[in-house]
C-alpha atoms as a PDB file:
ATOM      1  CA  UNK A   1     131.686 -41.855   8.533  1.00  0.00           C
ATOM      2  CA  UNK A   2     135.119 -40.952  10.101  1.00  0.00           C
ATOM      3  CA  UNK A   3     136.682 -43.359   8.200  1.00  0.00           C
ATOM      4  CA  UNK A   4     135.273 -42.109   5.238  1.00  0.00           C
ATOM      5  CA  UNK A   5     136.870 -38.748   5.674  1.00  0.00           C
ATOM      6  CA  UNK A   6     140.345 -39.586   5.879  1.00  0.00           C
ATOM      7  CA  UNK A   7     140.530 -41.300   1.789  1.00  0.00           C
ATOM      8  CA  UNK A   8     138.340 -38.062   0.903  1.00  0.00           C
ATOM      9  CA  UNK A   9     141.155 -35.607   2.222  1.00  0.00           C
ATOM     10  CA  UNK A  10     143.904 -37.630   1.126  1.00  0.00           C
ATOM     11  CA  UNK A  11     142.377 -37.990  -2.822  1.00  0.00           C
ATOM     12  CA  UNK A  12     141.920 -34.294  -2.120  1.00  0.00           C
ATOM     13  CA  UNK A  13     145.411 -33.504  -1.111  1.00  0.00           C
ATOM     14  CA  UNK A  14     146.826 -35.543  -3.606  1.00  0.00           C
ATOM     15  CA  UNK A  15     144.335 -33.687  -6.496  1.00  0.00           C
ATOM     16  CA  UNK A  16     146.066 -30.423  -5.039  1.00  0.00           C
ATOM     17  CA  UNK A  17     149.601 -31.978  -5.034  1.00  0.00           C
ATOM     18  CA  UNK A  18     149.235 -33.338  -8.549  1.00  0.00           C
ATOM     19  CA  UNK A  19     147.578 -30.289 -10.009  1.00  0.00           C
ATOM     20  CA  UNK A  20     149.967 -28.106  -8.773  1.00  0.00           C
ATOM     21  CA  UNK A  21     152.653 -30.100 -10.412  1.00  0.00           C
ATOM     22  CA  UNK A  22     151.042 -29.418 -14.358  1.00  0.00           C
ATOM     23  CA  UNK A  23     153.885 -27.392 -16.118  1.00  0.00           C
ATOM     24  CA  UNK A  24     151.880 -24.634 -18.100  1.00  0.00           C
ATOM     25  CA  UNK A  25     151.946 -25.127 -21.815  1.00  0.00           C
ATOM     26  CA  UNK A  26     154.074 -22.435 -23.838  1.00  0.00           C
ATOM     27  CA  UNK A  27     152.258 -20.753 -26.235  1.00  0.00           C
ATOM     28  CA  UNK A  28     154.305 -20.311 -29.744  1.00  0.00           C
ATOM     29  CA  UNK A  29     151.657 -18.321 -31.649  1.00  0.00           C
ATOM     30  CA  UNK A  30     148.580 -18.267 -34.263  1.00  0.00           C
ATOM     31  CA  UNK A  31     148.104 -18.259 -38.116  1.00  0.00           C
ATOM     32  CA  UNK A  32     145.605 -19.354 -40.661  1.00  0.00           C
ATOM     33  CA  UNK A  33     142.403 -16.865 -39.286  1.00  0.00           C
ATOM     34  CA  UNK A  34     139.139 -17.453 -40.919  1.00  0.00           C
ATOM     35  CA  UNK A  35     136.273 -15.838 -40.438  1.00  0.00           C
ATOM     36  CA  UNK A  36     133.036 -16.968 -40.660  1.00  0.00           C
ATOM     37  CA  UNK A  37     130.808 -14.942 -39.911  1.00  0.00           C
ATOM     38  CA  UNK A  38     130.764 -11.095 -38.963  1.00  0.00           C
ATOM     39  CA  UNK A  39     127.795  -8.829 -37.578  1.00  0.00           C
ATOM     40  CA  UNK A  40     127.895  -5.840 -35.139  1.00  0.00           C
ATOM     41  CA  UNK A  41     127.261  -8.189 -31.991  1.00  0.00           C
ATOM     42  CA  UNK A  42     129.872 -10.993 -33.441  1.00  0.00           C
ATOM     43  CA  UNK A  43     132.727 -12.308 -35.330  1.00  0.00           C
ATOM     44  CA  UNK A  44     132.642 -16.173 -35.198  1.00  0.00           C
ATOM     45  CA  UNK A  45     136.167 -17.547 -36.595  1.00  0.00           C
ATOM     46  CA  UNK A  46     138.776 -20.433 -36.417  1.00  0.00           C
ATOM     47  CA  UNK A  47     142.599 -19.652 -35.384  1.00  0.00           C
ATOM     48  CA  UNK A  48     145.066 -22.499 -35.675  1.00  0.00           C
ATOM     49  CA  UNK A  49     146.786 -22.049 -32.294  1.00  0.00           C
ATOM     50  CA  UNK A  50     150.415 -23.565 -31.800  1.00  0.00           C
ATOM     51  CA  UNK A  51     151.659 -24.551 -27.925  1.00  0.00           C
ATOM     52  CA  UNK A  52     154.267 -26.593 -26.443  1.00  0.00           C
ATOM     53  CA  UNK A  53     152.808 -29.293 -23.962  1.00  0.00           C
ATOM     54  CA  UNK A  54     155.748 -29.895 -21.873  1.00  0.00           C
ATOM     55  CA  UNK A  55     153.810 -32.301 -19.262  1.00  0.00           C
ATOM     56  CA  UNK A  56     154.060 -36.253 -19.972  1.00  0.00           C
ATOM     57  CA  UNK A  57     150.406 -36.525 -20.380  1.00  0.00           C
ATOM     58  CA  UNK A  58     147.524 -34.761 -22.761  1.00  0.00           C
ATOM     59  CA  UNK A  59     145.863 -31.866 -21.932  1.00  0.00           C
ATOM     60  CA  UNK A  60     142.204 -31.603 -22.727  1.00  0.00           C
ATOM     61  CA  UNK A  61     141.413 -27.623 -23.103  1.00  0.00           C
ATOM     62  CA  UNK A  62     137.818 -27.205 -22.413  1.00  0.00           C
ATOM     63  CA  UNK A  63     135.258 -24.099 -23.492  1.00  0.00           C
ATOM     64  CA  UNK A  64     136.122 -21.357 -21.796  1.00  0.00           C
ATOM     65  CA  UNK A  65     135.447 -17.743 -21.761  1.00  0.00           C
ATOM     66  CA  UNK A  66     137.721 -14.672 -22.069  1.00  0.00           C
ATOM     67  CA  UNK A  67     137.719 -10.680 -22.022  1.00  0.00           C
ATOM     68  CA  UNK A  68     139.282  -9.250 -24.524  1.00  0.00           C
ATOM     69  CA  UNK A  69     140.897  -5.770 -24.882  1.00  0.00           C
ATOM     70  CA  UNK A  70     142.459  -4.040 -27.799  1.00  0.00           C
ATOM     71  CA  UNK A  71     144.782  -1.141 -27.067  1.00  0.00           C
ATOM     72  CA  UNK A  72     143.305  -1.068 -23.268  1.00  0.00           C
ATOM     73  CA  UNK A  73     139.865  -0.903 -25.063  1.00  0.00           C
ATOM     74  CA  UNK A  74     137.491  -3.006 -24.119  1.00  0.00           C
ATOM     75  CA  UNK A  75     136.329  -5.129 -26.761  1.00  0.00           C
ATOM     76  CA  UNK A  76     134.026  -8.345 -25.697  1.00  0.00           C
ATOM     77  CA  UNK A  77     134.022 -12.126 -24.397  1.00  0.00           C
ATOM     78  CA  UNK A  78     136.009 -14.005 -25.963  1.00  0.00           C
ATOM     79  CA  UNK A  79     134.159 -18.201 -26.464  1.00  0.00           C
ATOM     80  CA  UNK A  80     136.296 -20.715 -27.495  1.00  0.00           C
ATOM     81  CA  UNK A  81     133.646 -23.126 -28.558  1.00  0.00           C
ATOM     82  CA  UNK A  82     135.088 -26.521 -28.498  1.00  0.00           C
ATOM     83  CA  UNK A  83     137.153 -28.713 -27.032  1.00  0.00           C
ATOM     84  CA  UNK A  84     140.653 -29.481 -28.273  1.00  0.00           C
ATOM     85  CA  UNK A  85     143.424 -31.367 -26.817  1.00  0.00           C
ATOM     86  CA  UNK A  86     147.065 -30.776 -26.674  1.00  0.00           C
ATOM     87  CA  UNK A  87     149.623 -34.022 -27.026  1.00  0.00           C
ATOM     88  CA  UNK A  88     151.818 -34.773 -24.544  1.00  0.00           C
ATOM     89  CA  UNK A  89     155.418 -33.621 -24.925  1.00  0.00           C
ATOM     90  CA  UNK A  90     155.303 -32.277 -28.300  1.00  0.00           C
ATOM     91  CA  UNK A  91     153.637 -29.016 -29.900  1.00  0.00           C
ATOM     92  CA  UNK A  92     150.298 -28.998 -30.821  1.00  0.00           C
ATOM     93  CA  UNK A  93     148.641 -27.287 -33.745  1.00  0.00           C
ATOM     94  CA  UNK A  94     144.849 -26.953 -33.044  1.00  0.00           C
ATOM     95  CA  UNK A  95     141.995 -25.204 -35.139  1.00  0.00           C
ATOM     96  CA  UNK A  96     140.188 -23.804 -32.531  1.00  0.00           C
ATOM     97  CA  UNK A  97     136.772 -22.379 -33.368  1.00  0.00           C
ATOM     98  CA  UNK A  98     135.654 -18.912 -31.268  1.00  0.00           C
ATOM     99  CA  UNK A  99     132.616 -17.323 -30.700  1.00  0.00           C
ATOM    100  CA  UNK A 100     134.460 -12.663 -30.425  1.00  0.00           C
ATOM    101  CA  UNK A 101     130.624 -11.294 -28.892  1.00  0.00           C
ATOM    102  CA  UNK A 102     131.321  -7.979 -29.517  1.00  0.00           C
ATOM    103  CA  UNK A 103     130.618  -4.965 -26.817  1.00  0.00           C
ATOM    104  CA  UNK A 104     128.167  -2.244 -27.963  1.00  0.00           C
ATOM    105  CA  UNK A 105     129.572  -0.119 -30.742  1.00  0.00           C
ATOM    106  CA  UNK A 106     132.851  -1.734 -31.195  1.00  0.00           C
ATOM    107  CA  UNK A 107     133.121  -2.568 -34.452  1.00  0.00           C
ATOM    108  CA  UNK A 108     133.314   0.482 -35.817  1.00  0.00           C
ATOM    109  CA  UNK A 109     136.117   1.481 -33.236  1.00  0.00           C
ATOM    110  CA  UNK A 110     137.660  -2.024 -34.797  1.00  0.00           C
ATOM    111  CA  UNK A 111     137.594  -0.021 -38.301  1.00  0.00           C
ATOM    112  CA  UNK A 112     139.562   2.901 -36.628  1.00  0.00           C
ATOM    113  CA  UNK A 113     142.274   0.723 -34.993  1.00  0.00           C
ATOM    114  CA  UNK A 114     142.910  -1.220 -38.333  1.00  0.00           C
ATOM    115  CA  UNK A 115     145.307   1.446 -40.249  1.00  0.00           C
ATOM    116  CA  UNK A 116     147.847  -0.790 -40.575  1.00  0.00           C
ATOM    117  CA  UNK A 117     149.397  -0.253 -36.833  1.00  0.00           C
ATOM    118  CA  UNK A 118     149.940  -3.016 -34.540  1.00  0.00           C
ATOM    119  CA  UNK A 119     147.606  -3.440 -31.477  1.00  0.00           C
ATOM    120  CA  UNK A 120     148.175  -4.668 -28.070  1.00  0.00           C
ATOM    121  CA  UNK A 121     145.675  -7.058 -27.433  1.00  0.00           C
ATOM    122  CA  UNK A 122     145.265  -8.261 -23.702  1.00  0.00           C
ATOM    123  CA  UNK A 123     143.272 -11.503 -22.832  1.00  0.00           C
ATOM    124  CA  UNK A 124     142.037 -12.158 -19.584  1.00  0.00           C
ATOM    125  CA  UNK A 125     139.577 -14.640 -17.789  1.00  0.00           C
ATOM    126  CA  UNK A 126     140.596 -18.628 -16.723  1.00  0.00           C
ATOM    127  CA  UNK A 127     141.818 -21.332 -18.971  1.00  0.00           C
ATOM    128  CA  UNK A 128     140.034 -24.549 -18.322  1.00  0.00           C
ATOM    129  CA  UNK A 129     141.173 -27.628 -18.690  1.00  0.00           C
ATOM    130  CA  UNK A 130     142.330 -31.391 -17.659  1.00  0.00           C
ATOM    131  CA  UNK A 131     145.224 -33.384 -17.596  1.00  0.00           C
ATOM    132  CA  UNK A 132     146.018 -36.699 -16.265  1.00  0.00           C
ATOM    133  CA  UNK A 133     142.351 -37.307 -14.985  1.00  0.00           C
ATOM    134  CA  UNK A 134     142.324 -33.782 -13.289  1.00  0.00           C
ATOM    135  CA  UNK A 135     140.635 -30.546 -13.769  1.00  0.00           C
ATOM    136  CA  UNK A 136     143.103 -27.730 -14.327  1.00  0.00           C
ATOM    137  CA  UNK A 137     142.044 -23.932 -13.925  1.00  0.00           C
ATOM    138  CA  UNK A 138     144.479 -21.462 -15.327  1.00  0.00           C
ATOM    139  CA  UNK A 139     144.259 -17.840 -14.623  1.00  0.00           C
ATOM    140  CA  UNK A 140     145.246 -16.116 -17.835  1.00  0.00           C
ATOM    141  CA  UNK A 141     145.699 -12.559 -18.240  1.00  0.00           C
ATOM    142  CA  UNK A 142     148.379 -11.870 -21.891  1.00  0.00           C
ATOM    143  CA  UNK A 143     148.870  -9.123 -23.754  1.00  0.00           C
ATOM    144  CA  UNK A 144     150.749  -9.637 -27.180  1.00  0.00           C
ATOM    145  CA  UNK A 145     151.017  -7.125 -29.969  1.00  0.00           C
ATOM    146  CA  UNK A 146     149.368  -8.424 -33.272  1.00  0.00           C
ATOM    147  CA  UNK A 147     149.251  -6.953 -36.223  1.00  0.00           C
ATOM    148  CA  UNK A 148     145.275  -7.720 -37.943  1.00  0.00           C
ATOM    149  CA  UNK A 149     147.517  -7.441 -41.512  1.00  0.00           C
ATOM    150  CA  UNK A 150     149.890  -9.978 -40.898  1.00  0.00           C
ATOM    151  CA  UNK A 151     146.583 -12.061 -40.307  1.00  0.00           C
ATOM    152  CA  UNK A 152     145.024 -11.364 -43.137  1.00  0.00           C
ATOM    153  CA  UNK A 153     142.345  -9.876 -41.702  1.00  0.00           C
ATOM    154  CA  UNK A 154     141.375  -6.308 -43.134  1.00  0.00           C
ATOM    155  CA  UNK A 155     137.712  -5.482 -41.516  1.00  0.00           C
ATOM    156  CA  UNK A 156     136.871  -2.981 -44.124  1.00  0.00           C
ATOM    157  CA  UNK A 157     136.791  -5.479 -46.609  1.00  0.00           C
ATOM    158  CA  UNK A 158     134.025  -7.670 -44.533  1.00  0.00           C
ATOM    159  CA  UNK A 159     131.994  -4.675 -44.180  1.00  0.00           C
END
């Protein structure tokens, strides 16, 4: 049994080590929104998402959950439904299919926010992934200001 322990903690150690040493991919942005599907409790939707993998090795983004806030309001979780993976060393385009569940009452304070203004939107929650045989946990907490226009996405017109 003691023997056992020591490869354990040392495969352990070296999971910390090597984890530790996964640059975090850049993000460079989003385009090309469709949406699928819209009710008061969701929007379901794919977003081609651009990032840099700097690391020499894929990374394998798994489904993971997010809040999401618009102009500090809060606005609902945030699924992104599907695996996708990012190539090493070069930037990745991905279609990446999400399930917005919508808090109660909030898409009609969508309607009010989309007059043309930009919004801050804030994500937060963890990233999960793997790279190199590893699982990688990212906390994540952005905000970017996005324009809905400059999406194409006018909500009235889905209504």
């Amino acid at each position: 049994m003691r023997h056992l322990i020591k490869p354990v903690g040392i495969l352990f150690f070296l999971s910390i080590i090597l984890t530790s040493c996964i640059e975090q991919p850049e993000y460079k942005g989003m385009s090309n929104l469709k949406i699928d599907h819209i009710n008061q409790e969701e929007v379901v939707f794919n977003i081609d998402i651009e990032a840099y993998n700097p690391n020499g090795f894929k990374i394998n983004i798994k489904k993971s959950v997010f809040d999401i806030y618009l102009n500090d309001d809060y606005v609902g979780k945030i699924h992104v439904t599907q695996k996708y993976k990012m190539k090493k060393k070069s930037t990745t385009i991905a279609a990446v299919p999400i399930q917005l569940e919508l808090g109660k009452g909030v898409l009609f304070k969508l309607l009010s926010m989309t007059l043309g203004k930009p919004l801050n939107a804030r994500i937060v929650g963890k990233l999960k992934a793997s790279g190199a045989g590893f699982p990688i946990s990212r906390k994540i907490d952005k905000t970017k200001e996005i324009n809905l226009e400059e999406l194409g996405i006018n909500l009235r017109d889905l209504l």
